[in-house]
Structure formats: C-alpha cells, structure tokens
C-alpha atoms as a PDB file:
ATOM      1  CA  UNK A   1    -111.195-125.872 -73.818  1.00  0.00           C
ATOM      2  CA  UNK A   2    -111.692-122.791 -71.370  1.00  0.00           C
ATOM      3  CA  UNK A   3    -110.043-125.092 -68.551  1.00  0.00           C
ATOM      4  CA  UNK A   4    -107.259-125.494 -70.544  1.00  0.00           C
ATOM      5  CA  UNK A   5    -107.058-121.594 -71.156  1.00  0.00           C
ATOM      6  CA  UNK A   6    -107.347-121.354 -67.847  1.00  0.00           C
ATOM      7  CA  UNK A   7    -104.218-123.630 -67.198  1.00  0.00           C
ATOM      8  CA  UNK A   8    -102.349-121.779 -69.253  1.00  0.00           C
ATOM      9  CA  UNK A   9    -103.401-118.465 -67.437  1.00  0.00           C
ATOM     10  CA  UNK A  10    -102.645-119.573 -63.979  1.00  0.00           C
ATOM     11  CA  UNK A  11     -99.231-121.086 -65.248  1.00  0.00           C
ATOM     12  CA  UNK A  12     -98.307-117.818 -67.233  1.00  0.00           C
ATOM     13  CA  UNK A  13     -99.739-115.615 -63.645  1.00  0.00           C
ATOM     14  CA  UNK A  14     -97.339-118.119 -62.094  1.00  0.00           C
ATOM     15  CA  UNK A  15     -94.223-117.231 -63.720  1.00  0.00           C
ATOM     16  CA  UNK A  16     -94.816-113.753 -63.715  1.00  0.00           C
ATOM     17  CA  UNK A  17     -95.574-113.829 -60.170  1.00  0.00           C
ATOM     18  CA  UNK A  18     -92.027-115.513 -60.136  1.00  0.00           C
ATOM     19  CA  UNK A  19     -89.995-113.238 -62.078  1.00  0.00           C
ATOM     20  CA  UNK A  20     -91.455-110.046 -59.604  1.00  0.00           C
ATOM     21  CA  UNK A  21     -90.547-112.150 -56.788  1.00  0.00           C
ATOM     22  CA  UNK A  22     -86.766-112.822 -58.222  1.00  0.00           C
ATOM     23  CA  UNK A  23     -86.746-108.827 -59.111  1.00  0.00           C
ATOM     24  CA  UNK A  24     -87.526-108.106 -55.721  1.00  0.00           C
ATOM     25  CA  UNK A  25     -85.006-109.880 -54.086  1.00  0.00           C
ATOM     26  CA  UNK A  26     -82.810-108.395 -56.464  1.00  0.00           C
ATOM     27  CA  UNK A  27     -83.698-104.960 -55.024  1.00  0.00           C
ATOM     28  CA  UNK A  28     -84.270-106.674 -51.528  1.00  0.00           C
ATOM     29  CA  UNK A  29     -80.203-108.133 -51.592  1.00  0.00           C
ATOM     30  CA  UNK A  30     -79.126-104.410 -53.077  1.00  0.00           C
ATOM     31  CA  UNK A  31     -80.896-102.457 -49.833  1.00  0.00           C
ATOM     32  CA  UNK A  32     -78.955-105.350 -47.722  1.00  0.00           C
ATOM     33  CA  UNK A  33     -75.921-104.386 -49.198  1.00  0.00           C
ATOM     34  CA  UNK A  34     -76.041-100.470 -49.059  1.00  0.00           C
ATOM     35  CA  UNK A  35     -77.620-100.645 -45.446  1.00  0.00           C
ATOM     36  CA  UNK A  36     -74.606-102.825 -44.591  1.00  0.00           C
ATOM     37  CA  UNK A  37     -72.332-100.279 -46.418  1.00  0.00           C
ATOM     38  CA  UNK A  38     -74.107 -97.161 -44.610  1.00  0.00           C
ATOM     39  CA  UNK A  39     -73.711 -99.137 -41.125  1.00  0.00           C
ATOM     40  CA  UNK A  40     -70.459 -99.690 -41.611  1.00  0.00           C
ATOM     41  CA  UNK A  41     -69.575 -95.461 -42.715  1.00  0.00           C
ATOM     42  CA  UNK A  42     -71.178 -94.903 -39.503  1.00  0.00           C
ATOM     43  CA  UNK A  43     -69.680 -97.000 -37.384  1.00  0.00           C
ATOM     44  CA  UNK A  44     -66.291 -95.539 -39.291  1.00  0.00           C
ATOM     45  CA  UNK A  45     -67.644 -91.681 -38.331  1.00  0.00           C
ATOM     46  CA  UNK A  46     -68.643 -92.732 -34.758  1.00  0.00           C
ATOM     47  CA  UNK A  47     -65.391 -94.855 -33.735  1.00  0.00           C
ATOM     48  CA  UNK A  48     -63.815 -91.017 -35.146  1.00  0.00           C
ATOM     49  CA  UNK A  49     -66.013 -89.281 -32.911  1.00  0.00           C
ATOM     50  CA  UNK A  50     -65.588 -91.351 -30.188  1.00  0.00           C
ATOM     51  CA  UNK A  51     -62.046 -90.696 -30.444  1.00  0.00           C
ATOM     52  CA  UNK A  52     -61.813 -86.857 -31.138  1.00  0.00           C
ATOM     53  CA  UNK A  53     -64.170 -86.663 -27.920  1.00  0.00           C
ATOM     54  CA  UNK A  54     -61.982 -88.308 -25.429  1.00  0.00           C
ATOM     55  CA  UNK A  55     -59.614 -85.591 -25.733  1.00  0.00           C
ATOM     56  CA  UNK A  56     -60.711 -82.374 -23.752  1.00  0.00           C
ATOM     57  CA  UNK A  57     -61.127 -79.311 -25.008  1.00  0.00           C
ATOM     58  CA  UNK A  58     -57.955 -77.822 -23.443  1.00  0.00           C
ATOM     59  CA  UNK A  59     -55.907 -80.432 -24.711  1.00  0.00           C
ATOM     60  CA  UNK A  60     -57.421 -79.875 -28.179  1.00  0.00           C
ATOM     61  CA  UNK A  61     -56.303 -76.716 -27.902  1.00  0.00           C
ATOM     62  CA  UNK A  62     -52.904 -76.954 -26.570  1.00  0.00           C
ATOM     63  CA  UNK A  63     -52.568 -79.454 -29.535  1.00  0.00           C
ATOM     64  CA  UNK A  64     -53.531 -76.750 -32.406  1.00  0.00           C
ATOM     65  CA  UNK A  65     -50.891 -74.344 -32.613  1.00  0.00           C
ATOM     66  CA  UNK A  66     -53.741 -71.615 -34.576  1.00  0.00           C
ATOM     67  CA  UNK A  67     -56.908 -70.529 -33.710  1.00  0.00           C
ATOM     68  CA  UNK A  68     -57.949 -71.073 -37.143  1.00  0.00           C
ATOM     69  CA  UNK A  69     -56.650 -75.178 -36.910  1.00  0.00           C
ATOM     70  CA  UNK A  70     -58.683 -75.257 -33.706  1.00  0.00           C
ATOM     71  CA  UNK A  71     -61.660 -74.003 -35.525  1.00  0.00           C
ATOM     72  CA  UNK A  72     -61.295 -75.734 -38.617  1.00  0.00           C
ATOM     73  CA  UNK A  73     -61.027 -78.896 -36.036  1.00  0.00           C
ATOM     74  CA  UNK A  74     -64.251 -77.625 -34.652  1.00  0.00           C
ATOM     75  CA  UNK A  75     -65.723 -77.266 -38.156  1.00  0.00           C
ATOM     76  CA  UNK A  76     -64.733 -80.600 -38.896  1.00  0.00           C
ATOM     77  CA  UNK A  77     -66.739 -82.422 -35.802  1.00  0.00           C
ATOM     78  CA  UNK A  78     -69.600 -80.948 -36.627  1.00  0.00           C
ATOM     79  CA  UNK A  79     -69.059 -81.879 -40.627  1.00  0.00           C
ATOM     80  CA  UNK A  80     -68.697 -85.705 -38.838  1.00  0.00           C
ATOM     81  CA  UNK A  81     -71.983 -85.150 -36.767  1.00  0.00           C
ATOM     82  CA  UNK A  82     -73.777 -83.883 -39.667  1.00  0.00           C
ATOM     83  CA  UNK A  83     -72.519 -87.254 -41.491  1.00  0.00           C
ATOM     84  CA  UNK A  84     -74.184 -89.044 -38.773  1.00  0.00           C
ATOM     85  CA  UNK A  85     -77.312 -87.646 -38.919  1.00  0.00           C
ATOM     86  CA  UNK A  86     -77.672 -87.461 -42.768  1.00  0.00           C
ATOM     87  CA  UNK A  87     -76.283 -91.537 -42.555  1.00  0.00           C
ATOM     88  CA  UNK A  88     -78.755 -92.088 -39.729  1.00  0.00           C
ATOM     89  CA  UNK A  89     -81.842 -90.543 -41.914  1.00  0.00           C
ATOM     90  CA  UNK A  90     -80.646 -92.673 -44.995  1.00  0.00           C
ATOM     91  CA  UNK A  91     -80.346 -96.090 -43.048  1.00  0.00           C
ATOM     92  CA  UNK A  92     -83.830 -94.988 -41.900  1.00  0.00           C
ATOM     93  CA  UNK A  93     -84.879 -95.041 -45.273  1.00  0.00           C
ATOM     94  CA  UNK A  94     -83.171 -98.063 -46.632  1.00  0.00           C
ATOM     95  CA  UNK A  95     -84.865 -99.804 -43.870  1.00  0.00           C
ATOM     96  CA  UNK A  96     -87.736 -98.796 -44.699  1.00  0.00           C
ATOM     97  CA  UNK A  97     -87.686 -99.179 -48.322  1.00  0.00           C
ATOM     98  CA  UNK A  98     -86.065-102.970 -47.867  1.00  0.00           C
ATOM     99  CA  UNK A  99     -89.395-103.346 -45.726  1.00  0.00           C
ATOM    100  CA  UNK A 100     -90.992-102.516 -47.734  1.00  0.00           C
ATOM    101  CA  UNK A 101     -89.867-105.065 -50.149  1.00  0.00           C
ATOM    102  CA  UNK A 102     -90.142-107.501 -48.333  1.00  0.00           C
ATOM    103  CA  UNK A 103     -93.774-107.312 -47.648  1.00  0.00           C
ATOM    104  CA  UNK A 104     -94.349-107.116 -51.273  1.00  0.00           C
ATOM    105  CA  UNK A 105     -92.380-110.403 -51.458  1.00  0.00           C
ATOM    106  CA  UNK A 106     -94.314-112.194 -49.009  1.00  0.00           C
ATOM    107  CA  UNK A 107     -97.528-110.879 -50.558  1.00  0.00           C
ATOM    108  CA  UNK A 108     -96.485-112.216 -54.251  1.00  0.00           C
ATOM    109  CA  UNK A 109     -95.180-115.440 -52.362  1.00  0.00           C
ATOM    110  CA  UNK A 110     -98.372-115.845 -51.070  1.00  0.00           C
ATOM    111  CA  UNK A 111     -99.973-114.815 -54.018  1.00  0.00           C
ATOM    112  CA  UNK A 112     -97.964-117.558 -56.184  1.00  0.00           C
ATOM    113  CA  UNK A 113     -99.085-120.110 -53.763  1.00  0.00           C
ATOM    114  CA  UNK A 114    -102.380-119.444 -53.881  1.00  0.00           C
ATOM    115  CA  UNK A 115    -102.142-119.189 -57.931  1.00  0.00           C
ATOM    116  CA  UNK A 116    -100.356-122.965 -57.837  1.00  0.00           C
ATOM    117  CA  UNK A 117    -103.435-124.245 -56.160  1.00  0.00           C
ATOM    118  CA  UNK A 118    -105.419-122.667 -58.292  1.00  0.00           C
ATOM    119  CA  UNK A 119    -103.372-124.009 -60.897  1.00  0.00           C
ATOM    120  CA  UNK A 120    -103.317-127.806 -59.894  1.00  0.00           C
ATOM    121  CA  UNK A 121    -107.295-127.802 -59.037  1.00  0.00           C
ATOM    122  CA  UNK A 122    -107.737-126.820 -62.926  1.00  0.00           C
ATOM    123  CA  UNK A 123    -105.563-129.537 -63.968  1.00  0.00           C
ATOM    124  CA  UNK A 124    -107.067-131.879 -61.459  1.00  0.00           C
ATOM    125  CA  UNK A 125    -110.838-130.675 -63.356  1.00  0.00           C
ATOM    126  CA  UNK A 126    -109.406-130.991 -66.752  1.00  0.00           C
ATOM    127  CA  UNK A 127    -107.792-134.726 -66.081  1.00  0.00           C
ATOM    128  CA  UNK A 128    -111.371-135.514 -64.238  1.00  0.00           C
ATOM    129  CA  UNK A 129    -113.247-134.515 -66.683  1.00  0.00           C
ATOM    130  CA  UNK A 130    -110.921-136.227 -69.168  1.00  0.00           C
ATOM    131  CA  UNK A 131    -111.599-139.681 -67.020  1.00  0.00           C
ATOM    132  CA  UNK A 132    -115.415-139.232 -67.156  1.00  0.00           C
ATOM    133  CA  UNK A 133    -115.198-138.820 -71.132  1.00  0.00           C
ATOM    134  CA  UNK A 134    -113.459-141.860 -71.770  1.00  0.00           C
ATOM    135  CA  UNK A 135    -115.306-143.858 -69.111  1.00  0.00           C
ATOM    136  CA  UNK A 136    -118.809-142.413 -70.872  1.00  0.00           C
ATOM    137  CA  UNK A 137    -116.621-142.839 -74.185  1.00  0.00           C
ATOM    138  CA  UNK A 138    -115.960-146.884 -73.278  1.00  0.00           C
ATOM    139  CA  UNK A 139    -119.915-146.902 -71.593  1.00  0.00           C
ATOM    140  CA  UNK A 140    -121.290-145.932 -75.338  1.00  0.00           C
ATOM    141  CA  UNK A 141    -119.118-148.550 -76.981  1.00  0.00           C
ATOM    142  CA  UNK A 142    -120.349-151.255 -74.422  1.00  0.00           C
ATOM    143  CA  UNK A 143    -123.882-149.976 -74.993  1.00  0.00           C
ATOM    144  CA  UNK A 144    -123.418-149.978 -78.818  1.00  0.00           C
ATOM    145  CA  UNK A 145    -122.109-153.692 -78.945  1.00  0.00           C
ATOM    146  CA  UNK A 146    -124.744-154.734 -76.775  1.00  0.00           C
ATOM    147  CA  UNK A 147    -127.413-152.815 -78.392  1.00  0.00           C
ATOM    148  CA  UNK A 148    -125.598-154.620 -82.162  1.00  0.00           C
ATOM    149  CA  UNK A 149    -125.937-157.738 -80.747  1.00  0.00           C
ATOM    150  CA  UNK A 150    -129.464-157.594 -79.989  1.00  0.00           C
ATOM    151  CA  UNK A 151    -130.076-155.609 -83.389  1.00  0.00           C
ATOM    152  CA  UNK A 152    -128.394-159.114 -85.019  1.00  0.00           C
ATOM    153  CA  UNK A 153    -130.609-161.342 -82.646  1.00  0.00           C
ATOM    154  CA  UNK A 154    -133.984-159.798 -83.693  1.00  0.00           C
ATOM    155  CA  UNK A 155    -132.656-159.992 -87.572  1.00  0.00           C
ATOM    156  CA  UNK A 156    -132.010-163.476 -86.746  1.00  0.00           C
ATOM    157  CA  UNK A 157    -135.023-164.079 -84.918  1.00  0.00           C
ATOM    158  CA  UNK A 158    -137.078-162.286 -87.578  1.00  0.00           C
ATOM    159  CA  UNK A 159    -135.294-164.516 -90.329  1.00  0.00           C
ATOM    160  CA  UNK A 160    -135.902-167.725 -88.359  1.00  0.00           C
ATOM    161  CA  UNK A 161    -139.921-166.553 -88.039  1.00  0.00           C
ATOM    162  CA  UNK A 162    -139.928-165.887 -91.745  1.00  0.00           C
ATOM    163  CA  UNK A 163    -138.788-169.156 -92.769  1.00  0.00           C
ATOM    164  CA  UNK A 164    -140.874-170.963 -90.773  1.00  0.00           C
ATOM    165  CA  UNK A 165    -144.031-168.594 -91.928  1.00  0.00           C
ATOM    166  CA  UNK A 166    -142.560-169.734 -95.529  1.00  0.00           C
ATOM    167  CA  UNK A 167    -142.791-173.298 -94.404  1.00  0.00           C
ATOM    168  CA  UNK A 168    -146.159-173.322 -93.404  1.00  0.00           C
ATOM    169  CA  UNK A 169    -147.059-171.765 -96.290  1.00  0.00           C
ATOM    170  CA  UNK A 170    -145.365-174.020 -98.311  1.00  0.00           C
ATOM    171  CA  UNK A 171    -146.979-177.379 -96.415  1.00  0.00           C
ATOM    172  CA  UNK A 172    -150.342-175.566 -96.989  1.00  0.00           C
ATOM    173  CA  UNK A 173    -150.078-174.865-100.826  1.00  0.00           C
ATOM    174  CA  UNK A 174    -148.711-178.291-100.831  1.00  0.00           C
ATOM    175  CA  UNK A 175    -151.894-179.803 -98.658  1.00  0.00           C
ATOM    176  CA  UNK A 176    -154.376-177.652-100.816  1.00  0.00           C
ATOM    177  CA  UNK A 177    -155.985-179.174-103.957  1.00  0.00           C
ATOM    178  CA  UNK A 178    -156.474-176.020-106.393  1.00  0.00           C
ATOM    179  CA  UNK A 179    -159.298-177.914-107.651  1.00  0.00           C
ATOM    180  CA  UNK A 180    -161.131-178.664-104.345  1.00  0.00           C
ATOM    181  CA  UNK A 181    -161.578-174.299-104.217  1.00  0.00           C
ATOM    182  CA  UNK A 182    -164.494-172.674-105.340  1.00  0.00           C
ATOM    183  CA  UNK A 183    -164.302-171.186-108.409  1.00  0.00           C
ATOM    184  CA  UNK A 184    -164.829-167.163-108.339  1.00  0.00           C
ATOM    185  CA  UNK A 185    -167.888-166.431-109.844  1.00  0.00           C
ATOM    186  CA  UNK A 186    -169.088-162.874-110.699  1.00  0.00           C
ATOM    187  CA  UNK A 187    -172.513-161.548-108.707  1.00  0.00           C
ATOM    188  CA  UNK A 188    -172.117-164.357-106.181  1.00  0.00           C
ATOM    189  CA  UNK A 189    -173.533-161.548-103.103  1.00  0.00           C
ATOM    190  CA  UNK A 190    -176.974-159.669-104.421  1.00  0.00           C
ATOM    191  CA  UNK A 191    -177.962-156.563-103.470  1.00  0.00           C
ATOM    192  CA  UNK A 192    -179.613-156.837 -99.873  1.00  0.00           C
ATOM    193  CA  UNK A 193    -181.957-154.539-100.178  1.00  0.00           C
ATOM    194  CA  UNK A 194    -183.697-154.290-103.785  1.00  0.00           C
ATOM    195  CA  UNK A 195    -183.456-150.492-105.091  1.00  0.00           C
ATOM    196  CA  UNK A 196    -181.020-149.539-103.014  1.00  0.00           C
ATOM    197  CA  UNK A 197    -177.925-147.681-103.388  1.00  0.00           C
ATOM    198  CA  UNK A 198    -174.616-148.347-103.065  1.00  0.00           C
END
C-alpha cells in the first residue's frame, strides 16, 4: 500500500516536474524572441551609425544650414549611442536571464529523469512483490490440497484400522463361550497382610 502511494507520488512529482519544464520554455522561447528583437534594434541603430559616421564632420556641416540643426544632429548621435549602450546592457541581461533558464531546465530535465526511474523501480517492486504473493498464494493452495489429501488418507486409514479392530472383536466374542468365563465373585483377593490397612 505505501508502494503504491509512492507510485502515485513519483507520477504526480513527474508531471509537475513537467509542467515547470513546459513553463520554462515558455519563458525560455519569450527571452529568444525579445533578444532576437533587441539584436535586430541594434543592428537597425548601428547600420544608422555606421552611416551618419561616414560623412565627415565638415560635410555634416556644410549639409546643416543652422548651427542649431548641426547640434540637434549632434544631439541626436549621441541619443543613437546611448540606444546602443542601454540595448547592449539589456541583451546582456536577456542573455543572462534566458541562461539562466535554461539551466533550470536542464536541472528539472534531469530531475524528471531521475524521478521516472524512480518511478518505474517502484512499479517494478510493487509488480514483484505482486508475483511473489500469488506464487506463495498458489504454494499454500498446493500445500493445502496436499496436506487434505493426507488429512483424508489418515481418516481412511484410521477407518480401515477401526473396522478391522471391530472384526477381531467380533471373531473373538464370537470364539468366546460366555459360559466357559469365570464367574465374578465378591472377596475373591484377601487382605495380604491380616490387620492391615488399606
């Protein structure tokens, strides 16, 4: 009975264990999907970069009409770089984070493999055990007919010596004469010693 509560312990830790593992990779596929999403923002703000710094600085300001458009130009590279670095720091952290995650899915993998075994060596016990009853079950039933069926041979035995013990002393009542018997007579043994007590 405490095997079988077992059983149903392991396979209740199994699907838990399974469930955490499917809610991870929820979370694991969501960090895939926002790191590719900050990759590809960067990779948007760097191309810009890249572009805005192939132009020199004299021709950047040839191009601006304003010194105000030149430094709101100016203003706005350093709004991209500061992008870049925040992006940077965040992709840091997803990648950390979906890590992370992914160790604790290994470690419940592992720990739902280890839980299966665990899981089949109960069963295994419980259908052992299970054999070994009914084999000791079918062992006491052979034992019991056997031990019946010499039960029924000593009745029959002890019938068979009866009769015959009623036979003989049937043949001797028969061979006996009442007559040819003493009679019982009263006093027939005296007192051996005379004046003594008895």
């Amino acid at each position: 009975k405490q095997l079988n509560l077992g059983i149903q312990s392991s396979g209740v830790t199994i699907e838990k264990l399974t469930l955490e593992i499917e809610s991870l990779q929820y979370d694991i596929d969501k960090i895939q999907n926002e790191i590719f999403l900050k990759k590809d923002a960067l990779s948007r703000l760097i191309r810009r970069l890249q572009e805005t710094d192939q132009e020199t600085f004299v021709m950047r300001f040839l191009r601006n009409k304003t010194l105000s458009a030149n430094l709101a130009e100016a203003t706005g590279y350093s709004a991209i770089n500061n992008k870049i670095s925040q992006g940077i720091s965040e992709l840091k952290l997803l990648q950390e984070e979906f890590s992370g995650k992914l160790g604790q899915k290994t470690t419940k993998k592992s720990s739902v493999e280890k839980e299966k075994k665990i899981f089949q060596a109960k069963k295994t016990i419980v259908l052992d055990k299970e054999q070994e009853r009914k084999q000791l079950l079918a062992q006491t039933k052979n034992q019991e007919k056997i031990y019946q069926q010499q039960i029924s041979e000593l009745e029959k035995q002890q019938l068979k010596i009866a009769e015959e013990i009623e036979e003989i002393e049937a043949k001797l009542r028969a061979q006996t004469d009442p007559s040819s018997l003493p009679s019982a007579i009263h006093g027939v043994l005296g007192m051996p010693v005379a004046g003594g007590r008895v």
